[in-house]
N, C-alpha and C. Protein backbone atom coordinates (compact mmCIF):
# COMPACT_ATOMS: atom_id res chain seq x y z
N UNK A 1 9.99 7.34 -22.49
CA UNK A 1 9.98 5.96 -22.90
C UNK A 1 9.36 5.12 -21.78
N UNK A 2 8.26 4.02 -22.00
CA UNK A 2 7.68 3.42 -21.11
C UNK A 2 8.57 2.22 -20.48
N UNK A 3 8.46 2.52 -19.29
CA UNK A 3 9.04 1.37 -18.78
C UNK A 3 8.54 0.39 -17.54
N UNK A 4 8.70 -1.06 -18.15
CA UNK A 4 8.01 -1.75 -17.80
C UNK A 4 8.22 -1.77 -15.50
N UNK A 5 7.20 -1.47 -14.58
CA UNK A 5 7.73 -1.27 -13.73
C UNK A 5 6.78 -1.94 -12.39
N UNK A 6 5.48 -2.56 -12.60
CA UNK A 6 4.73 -3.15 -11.97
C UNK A 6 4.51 -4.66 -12.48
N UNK A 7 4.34 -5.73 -11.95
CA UNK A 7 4.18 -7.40 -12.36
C UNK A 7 2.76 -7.33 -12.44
N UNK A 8 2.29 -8.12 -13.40
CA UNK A 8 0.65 -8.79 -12.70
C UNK A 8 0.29 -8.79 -11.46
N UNK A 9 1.29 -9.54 -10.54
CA UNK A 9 0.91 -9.86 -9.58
C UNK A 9 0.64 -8.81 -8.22
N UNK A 10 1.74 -7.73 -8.39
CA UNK A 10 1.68 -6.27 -7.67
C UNK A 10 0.35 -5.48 -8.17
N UNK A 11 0.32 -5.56 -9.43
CA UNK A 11 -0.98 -5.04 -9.75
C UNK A 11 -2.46 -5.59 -8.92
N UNK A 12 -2.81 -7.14 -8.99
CA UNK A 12 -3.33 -7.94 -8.90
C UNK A 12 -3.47 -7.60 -7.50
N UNK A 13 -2.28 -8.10 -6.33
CA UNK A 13 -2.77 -7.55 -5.07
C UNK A 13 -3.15 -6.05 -4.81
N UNK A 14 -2.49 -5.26 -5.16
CA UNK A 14 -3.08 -3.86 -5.21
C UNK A 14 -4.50 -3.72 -5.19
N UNK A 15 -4.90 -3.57 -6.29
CA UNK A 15 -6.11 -3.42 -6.95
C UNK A 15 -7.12 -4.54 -5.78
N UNK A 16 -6.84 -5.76 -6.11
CA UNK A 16 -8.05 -6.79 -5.12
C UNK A 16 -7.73 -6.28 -3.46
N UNK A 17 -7.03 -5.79 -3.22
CA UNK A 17 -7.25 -5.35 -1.64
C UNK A 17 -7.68 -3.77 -1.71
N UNK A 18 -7.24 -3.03 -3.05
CA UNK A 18 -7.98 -1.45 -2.32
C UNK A 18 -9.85 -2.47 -3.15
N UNK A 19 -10.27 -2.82 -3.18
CA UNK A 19 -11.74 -3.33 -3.88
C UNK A 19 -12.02 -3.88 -2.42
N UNK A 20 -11.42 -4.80 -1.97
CA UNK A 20 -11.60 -5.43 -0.68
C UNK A 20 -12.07 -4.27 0.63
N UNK A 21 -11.17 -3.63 0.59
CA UNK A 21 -10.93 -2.45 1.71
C UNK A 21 -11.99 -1.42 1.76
N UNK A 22 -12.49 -0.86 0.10
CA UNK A 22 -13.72 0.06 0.09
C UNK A 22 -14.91 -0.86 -0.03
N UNK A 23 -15.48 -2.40 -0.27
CA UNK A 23 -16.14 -2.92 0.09
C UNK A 23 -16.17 -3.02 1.72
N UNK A 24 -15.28 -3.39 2.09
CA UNK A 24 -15.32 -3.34 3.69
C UNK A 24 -16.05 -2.24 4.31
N UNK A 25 -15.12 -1.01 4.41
CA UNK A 25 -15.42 0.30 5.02
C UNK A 25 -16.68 0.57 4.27
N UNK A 26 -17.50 0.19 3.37
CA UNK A 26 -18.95 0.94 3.07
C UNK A 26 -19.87 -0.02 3.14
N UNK A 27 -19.64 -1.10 3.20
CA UNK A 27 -20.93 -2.18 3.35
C UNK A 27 -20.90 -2.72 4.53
N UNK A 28 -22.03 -3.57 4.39
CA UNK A 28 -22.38 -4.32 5.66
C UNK A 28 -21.47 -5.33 6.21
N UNK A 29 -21.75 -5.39 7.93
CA UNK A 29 -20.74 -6.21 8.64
C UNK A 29 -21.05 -7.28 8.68
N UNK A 30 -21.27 -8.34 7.73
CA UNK A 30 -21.53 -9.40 7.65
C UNK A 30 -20.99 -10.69 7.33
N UNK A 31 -21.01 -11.83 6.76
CA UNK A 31 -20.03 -12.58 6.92
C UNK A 31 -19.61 -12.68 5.49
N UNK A 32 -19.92 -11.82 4.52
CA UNK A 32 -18.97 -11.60 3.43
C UNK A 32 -17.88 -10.65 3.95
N UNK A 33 -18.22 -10.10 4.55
CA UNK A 33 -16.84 -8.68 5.21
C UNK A 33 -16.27 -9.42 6.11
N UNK A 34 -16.64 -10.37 6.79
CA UNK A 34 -15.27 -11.40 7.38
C UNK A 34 -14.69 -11.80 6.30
N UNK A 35 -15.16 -12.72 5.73
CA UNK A 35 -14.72 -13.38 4.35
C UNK A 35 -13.54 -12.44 3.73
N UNK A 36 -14.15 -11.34 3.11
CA UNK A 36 -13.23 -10.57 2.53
C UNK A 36 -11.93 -9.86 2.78
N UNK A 37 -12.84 -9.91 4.77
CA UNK A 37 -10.72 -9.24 5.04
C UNK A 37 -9.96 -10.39 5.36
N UNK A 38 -10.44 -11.82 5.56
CA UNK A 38 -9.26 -12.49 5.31
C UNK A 38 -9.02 -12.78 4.11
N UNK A 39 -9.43 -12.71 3.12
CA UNK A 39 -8.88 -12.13 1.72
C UNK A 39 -8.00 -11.36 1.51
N UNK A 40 -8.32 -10.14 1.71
CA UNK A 40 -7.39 -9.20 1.93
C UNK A 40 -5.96 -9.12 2.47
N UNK A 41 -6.53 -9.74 3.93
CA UNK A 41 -5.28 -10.23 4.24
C UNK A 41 -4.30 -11.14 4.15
N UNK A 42 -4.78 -12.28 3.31
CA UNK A 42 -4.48 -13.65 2.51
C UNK A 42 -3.55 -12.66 1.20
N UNK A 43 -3.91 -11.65 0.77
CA UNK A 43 -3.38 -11.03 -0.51
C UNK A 43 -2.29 -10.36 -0.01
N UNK A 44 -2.30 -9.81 1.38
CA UNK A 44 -1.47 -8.60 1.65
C UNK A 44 0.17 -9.69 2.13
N UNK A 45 -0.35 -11.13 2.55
CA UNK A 45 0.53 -11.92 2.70
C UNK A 45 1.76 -12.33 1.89
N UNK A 46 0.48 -12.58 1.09
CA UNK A 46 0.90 -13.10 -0.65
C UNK A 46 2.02 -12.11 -1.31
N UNK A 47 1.57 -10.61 -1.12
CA UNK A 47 2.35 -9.25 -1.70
C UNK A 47 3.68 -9.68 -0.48
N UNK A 48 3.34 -9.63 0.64
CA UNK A 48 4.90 -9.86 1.43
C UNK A 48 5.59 -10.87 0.97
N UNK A 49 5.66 -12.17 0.60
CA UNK A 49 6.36 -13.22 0.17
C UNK A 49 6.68 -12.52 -1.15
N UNK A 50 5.85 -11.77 -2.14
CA UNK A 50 6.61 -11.89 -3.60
C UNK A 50 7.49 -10.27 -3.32
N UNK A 51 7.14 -9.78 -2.33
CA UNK A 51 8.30 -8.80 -1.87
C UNK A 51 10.11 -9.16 -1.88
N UNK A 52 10.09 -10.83 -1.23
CA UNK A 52 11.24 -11.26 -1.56
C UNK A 52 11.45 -12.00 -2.71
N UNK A 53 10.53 -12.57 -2.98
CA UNK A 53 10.68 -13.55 -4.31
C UNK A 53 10.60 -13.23 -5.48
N UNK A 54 9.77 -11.98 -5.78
CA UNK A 54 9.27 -11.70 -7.12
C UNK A 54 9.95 -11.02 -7.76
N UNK A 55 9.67 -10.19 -9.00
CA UNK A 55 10.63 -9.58 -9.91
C UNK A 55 11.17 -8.30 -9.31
N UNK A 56 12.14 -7.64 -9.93
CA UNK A 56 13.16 -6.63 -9.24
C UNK A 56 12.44 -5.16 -8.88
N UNK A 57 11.54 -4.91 -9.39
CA UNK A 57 10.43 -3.99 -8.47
C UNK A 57 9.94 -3.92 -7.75
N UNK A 58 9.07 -5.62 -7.29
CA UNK A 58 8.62 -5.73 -6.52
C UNK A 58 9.34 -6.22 -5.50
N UNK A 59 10.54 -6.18 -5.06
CA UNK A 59 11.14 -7.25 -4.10
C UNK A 59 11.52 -5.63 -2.93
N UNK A 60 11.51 -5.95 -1.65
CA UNK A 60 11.76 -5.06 -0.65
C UNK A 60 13.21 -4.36 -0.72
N UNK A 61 14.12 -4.99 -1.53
CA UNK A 61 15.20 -4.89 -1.91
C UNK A 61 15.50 -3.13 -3.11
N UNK A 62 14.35 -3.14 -3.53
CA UNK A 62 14.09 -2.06 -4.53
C UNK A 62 13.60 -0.87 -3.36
N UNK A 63 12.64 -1.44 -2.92
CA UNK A 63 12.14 0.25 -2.57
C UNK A 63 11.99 0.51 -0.88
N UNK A 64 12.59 -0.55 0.15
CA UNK A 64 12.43 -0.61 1.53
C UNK A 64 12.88 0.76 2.04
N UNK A 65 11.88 1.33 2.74
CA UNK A 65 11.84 3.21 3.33
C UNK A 65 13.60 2.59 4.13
N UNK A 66 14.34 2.64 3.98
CA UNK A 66 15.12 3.12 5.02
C UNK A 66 15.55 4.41 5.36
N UNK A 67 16.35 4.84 6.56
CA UNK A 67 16.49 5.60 7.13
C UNK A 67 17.01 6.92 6.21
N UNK A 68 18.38 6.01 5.57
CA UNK A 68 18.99 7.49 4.36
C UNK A 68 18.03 7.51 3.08
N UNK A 69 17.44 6.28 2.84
CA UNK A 69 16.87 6.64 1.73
C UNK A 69 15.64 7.55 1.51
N UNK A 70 14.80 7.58 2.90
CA UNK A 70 13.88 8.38 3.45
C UNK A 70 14.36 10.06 3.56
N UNK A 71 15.76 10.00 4.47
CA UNK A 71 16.25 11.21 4.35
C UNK A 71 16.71 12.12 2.93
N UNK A 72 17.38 11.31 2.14
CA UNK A 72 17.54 11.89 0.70
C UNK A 72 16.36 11.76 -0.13
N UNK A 73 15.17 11.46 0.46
CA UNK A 73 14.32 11.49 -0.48
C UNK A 73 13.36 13.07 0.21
N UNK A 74 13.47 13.07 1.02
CA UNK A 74 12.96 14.35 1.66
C UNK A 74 13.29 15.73 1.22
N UNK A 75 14.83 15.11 1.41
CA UNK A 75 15.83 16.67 0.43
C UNK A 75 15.34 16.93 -0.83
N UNK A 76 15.24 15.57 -1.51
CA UNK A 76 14.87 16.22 -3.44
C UNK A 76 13.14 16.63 -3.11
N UNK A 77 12.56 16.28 -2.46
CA UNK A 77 11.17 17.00 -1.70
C UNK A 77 11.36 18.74 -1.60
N UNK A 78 12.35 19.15 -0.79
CA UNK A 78 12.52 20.23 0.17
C UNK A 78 12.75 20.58 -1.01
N UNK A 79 14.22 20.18 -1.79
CA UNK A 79 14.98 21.71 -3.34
C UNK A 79 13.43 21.37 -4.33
N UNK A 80 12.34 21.22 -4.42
CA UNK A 80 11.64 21.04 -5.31
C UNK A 80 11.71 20.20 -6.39
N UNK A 81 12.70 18.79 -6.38
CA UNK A 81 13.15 18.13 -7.33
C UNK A 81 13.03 16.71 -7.03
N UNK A 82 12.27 15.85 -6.66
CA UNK A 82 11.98 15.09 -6.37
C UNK A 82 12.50 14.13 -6.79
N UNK A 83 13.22 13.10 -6.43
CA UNK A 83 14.19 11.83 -6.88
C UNK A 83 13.07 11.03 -7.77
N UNK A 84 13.25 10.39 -8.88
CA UNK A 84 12.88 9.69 -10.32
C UNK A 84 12.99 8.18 -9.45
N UNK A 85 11.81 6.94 -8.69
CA UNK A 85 12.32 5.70 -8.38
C UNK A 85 10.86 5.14 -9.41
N UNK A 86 12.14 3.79 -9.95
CA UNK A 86 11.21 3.16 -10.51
C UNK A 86 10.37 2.05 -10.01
N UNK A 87 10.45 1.91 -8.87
CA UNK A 87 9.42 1.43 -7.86
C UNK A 87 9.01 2.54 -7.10
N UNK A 88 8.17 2.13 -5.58
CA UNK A 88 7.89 3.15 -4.69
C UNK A 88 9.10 4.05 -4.71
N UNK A 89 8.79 5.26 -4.39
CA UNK A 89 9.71 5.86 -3.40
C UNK A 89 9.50 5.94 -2.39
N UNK A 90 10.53 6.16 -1.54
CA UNK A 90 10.75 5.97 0.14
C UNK A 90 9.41 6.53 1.01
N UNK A 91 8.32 7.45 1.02
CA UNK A 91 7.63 7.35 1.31
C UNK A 91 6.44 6.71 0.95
N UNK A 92 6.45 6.49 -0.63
CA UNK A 92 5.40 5.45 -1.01
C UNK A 92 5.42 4.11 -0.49
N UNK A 93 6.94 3.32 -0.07
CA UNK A 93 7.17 2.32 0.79
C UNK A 93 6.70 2.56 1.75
N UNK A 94 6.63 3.35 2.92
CA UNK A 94 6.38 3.53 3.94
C UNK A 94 5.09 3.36 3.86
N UNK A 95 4.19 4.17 3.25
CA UNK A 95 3.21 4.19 2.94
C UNK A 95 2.11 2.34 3.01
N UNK A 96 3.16 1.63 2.28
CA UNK A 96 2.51 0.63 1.64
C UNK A 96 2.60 -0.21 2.77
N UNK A 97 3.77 -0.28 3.34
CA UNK A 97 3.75 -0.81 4.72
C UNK A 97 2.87 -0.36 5.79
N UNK A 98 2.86 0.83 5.65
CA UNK A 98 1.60 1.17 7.06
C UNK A 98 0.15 0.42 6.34
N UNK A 99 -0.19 0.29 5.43
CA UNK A 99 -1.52 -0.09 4.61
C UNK A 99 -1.45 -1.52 4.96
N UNK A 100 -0.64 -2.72 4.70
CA UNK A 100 -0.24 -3.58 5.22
C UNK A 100 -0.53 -4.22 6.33
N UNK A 101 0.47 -3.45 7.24
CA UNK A 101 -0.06 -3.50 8.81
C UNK A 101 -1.39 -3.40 9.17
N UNK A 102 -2.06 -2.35 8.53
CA UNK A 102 -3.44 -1.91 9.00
C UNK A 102 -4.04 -2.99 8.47
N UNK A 103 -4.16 -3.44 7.42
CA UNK A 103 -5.04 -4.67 6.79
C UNK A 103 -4.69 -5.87 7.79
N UNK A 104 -3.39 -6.33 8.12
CA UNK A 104 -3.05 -7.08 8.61
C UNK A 104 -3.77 -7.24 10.42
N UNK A 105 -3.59 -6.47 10.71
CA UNK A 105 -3.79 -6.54 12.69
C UNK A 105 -5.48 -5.98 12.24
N UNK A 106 -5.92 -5.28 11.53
CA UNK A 106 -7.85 -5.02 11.28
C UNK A 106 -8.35 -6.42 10.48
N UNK A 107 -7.42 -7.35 10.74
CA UNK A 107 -8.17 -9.16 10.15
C UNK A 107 -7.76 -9.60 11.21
N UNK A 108 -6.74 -9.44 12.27
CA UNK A 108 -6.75 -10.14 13.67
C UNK A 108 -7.38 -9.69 14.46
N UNK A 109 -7.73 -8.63 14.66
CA UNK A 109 -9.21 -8.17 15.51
C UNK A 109 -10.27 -8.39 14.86
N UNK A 110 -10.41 -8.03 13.60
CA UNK A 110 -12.17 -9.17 13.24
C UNK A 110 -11.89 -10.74 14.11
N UNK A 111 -10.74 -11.07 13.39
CA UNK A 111 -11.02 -12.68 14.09
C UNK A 111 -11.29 -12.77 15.54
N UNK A 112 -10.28 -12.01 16.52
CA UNK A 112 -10.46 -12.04 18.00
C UNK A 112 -12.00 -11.59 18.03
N UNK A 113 -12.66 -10.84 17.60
CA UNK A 113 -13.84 -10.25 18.29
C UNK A 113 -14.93 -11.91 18.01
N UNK A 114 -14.57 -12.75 17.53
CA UNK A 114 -15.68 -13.97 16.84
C UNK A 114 -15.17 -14.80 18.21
N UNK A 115 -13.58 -14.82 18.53
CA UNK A 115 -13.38 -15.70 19.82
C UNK A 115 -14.04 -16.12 21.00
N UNK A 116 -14.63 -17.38 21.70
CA UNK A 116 -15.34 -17.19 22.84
C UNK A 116 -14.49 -16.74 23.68
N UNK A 117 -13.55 -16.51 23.85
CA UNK A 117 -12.36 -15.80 24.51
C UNK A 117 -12.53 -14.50 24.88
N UNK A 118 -13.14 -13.66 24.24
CA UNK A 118 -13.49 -12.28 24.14
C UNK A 118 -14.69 -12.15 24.26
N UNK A 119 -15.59 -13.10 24.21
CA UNK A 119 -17.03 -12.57 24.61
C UNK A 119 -17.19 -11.93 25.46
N UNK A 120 -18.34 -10.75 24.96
CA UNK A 120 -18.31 -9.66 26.25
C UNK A 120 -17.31 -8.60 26.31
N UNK A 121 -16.15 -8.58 25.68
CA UNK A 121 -15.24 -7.67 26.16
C UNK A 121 -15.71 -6.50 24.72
N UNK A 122 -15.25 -5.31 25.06
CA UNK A 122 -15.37 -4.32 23.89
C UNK A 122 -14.54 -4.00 23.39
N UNK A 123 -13.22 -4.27 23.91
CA UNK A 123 -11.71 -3.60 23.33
C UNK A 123 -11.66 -4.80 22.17
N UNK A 124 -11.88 -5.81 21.47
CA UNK A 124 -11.18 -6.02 20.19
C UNK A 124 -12.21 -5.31 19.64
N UNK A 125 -13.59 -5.06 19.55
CA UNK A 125 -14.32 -3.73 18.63
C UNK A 125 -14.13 -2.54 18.73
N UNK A 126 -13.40 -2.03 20.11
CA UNK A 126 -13.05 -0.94 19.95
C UNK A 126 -11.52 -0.47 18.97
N UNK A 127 -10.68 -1.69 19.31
CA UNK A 127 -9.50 -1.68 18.37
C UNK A 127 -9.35 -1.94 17.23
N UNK A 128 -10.69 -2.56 16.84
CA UNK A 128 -11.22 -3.06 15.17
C UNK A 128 -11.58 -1.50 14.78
N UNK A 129 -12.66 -0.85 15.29
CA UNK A 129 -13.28 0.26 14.75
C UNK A 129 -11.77 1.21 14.54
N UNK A 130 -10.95 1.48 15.46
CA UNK A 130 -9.79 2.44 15.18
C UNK A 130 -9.31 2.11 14.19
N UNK A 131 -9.07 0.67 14.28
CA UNK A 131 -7.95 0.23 13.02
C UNK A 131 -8.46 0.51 11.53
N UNK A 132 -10.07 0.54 11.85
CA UNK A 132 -10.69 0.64 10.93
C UNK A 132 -10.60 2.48 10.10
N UNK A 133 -10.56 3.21 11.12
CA UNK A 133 -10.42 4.43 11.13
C UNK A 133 -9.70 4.84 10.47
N UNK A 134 -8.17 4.64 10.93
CA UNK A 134 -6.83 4.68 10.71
C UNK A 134 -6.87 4.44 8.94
N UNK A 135 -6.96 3.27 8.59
CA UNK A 135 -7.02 2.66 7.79
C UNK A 135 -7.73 3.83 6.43
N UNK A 136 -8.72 3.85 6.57
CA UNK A 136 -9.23 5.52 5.94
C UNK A 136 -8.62 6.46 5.62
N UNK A 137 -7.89 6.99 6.97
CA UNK A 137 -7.17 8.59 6.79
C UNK A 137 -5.97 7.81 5.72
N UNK A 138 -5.11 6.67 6.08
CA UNK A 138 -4.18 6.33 5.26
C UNK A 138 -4.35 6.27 3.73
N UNK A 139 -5.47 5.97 3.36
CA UNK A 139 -5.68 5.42 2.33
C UNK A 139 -6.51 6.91 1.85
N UNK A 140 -6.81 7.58 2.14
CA UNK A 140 -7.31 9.24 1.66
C UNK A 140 -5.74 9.81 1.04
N UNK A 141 -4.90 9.58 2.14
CA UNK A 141 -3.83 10.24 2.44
C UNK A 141 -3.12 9.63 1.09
N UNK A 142 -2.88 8.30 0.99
CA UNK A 142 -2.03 7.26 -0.29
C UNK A 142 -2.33 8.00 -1.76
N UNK A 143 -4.29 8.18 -2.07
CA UNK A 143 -5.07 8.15 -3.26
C UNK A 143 -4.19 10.03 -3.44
N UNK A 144 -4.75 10.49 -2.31
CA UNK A 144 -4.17 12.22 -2.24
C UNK A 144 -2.29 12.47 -2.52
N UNK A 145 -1.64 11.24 -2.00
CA UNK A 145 -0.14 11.57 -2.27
C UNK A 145 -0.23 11.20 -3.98
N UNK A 146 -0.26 9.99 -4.76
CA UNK A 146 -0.36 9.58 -5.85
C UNK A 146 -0.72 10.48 -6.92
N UNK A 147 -2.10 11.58 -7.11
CA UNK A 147 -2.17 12.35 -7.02
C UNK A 147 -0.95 13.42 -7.36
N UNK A 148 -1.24 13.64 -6.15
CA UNK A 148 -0.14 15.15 -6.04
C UNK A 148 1.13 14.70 -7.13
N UNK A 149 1.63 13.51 -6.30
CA UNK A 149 2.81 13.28 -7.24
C UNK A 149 2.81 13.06 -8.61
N UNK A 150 1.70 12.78 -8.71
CA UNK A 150 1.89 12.22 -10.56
C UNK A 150 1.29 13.55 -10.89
N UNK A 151 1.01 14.76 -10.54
CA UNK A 151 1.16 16.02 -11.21
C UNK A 151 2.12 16.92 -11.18
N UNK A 152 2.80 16.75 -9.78
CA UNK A 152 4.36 17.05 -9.48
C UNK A 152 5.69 16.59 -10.73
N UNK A 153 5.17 15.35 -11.11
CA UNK A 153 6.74 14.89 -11.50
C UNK A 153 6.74 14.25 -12.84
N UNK A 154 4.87 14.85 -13.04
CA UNK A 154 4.35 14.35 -14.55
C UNK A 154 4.66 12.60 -15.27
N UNK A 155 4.51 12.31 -14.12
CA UNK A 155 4.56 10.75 -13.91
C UNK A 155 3.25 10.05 -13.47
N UNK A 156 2.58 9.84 -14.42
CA UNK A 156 0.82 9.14 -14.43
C UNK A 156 1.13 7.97 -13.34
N UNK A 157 1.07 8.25 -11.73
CA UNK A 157 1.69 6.62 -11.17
C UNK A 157 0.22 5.99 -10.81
N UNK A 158 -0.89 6.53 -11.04
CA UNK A 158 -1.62 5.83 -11.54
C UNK A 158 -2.29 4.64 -12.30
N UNK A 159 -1.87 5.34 -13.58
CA UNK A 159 -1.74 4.33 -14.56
C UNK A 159 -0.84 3.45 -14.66
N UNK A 160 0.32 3.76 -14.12
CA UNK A 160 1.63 2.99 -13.79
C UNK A 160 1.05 1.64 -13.12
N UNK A 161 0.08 2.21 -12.23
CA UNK A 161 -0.23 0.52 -11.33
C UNK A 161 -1.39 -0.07 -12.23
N UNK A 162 -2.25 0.39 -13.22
CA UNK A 162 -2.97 -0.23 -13.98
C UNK A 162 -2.50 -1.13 -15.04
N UNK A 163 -1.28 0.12 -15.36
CA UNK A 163 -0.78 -0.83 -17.09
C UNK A 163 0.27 -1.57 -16.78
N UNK A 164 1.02 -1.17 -15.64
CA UNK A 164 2.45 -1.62 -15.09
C UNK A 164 3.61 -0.99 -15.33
N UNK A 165 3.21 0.04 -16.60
CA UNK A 165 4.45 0.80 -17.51
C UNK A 165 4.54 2.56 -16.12
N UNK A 166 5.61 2.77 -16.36
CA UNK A 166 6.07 4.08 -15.62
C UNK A 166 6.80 4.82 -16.65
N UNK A 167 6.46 6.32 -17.23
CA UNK A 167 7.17 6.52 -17.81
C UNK A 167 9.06 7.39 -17.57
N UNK A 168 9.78 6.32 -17.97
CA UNK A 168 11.34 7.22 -17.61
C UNK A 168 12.10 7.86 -18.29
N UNK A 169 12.92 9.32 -17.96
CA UNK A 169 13.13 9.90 -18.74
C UNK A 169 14.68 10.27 -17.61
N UNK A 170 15.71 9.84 -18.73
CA UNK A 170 17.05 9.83 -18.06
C UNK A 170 17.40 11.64 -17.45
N UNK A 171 16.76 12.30 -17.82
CA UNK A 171 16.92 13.45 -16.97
C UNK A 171 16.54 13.55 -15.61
N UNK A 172 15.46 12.86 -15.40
CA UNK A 172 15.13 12.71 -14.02
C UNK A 172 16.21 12.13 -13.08
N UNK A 173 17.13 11.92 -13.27
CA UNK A 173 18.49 10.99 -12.43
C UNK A 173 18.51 9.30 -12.48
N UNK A 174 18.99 8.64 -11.43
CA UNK A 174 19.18 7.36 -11.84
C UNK A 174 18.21 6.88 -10.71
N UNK A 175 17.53 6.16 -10.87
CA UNK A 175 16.52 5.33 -10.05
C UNK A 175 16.92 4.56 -9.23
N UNK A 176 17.15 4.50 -7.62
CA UNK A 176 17.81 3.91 -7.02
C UNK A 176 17.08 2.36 -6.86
């Protein structure tokens, strides 16, 4: 049975920052790719505020990696049975937060490197290009977990972030 489990608006930032992010990393460094990662990062903001404000999926309250929830989510990993969440699960949080961060501090080093403050110096391009790096393996790593899992647990979470629907099936356990 489909259940309703992504907002417009989770969708909306999703989608306009991974568009943002593979425009970035493949085109030119120019002043649309400034433009766009403070976009990006204007969106990734936007996703943190409706983290607390927005509907019961999207709020940090649903799916924040903590410590036990990370650990019991590892276990249904390890017995081959993977816990049923109708938001992220505990590493998909984690996940979304490291993506976050990276968008976040790779738009404060674009900006520092424009500073007359930094003229001349190479470390905010050298810490832009890493962040930039980083940012890649994560997001190989996100497209590759999503993936795996939605053939693992026969849960399209794919389409889940397109249509918003997740499908749930009370055998899977209770969705924390």
């Amino acid at each position: 049975m489909p259940v309703k489990t992504w907002d417009i608006w989770v969708r909306f930032t999703h989608w306009g920052v991974a568009g943002i992010v593979v425009w970035n990393l493949f085109g030119p460094t120019d002043q649309v790719h400034r433009i766009l990662g403070y976009v990006a990062a204007g969106l990734v903001m936007s996703r943190i505020v409706w983290g607390v404000i927005g509907t019961t999926n999207a709020r940090f309250s649903a799916w924040w990696p903590t410590r036990s929830r990370l650990r019991e989510y590892l276990r249904s990993l390890a017995t081959g049975k993977p816990q049923h969440h109708l938001s992220h699960n505990p590493l998909g949080g984690l996940m979304a937060l490291t993506l976050w961060l990276l968008i976040l501090t790779l738009a404060v080093s674009g900006w520092m490197m424009r500073l007359d403050a930094f003229w001349g110096e190479d470390w905010p391009q050298i810490l832009h290009a890493c962040l930039s790096i980083a940012l890649q393996v994560c997001v190989c790593v996100h497209i590759l977990s999503a993936i795996v899992m939605s053939v693992w647990t026969r849960e399209n979470l794919i389409s889940a972030m397109l249509t918003g629907f997740k499908r749930h099936s009370r055998e899977k356990g209770p969705s924390p």
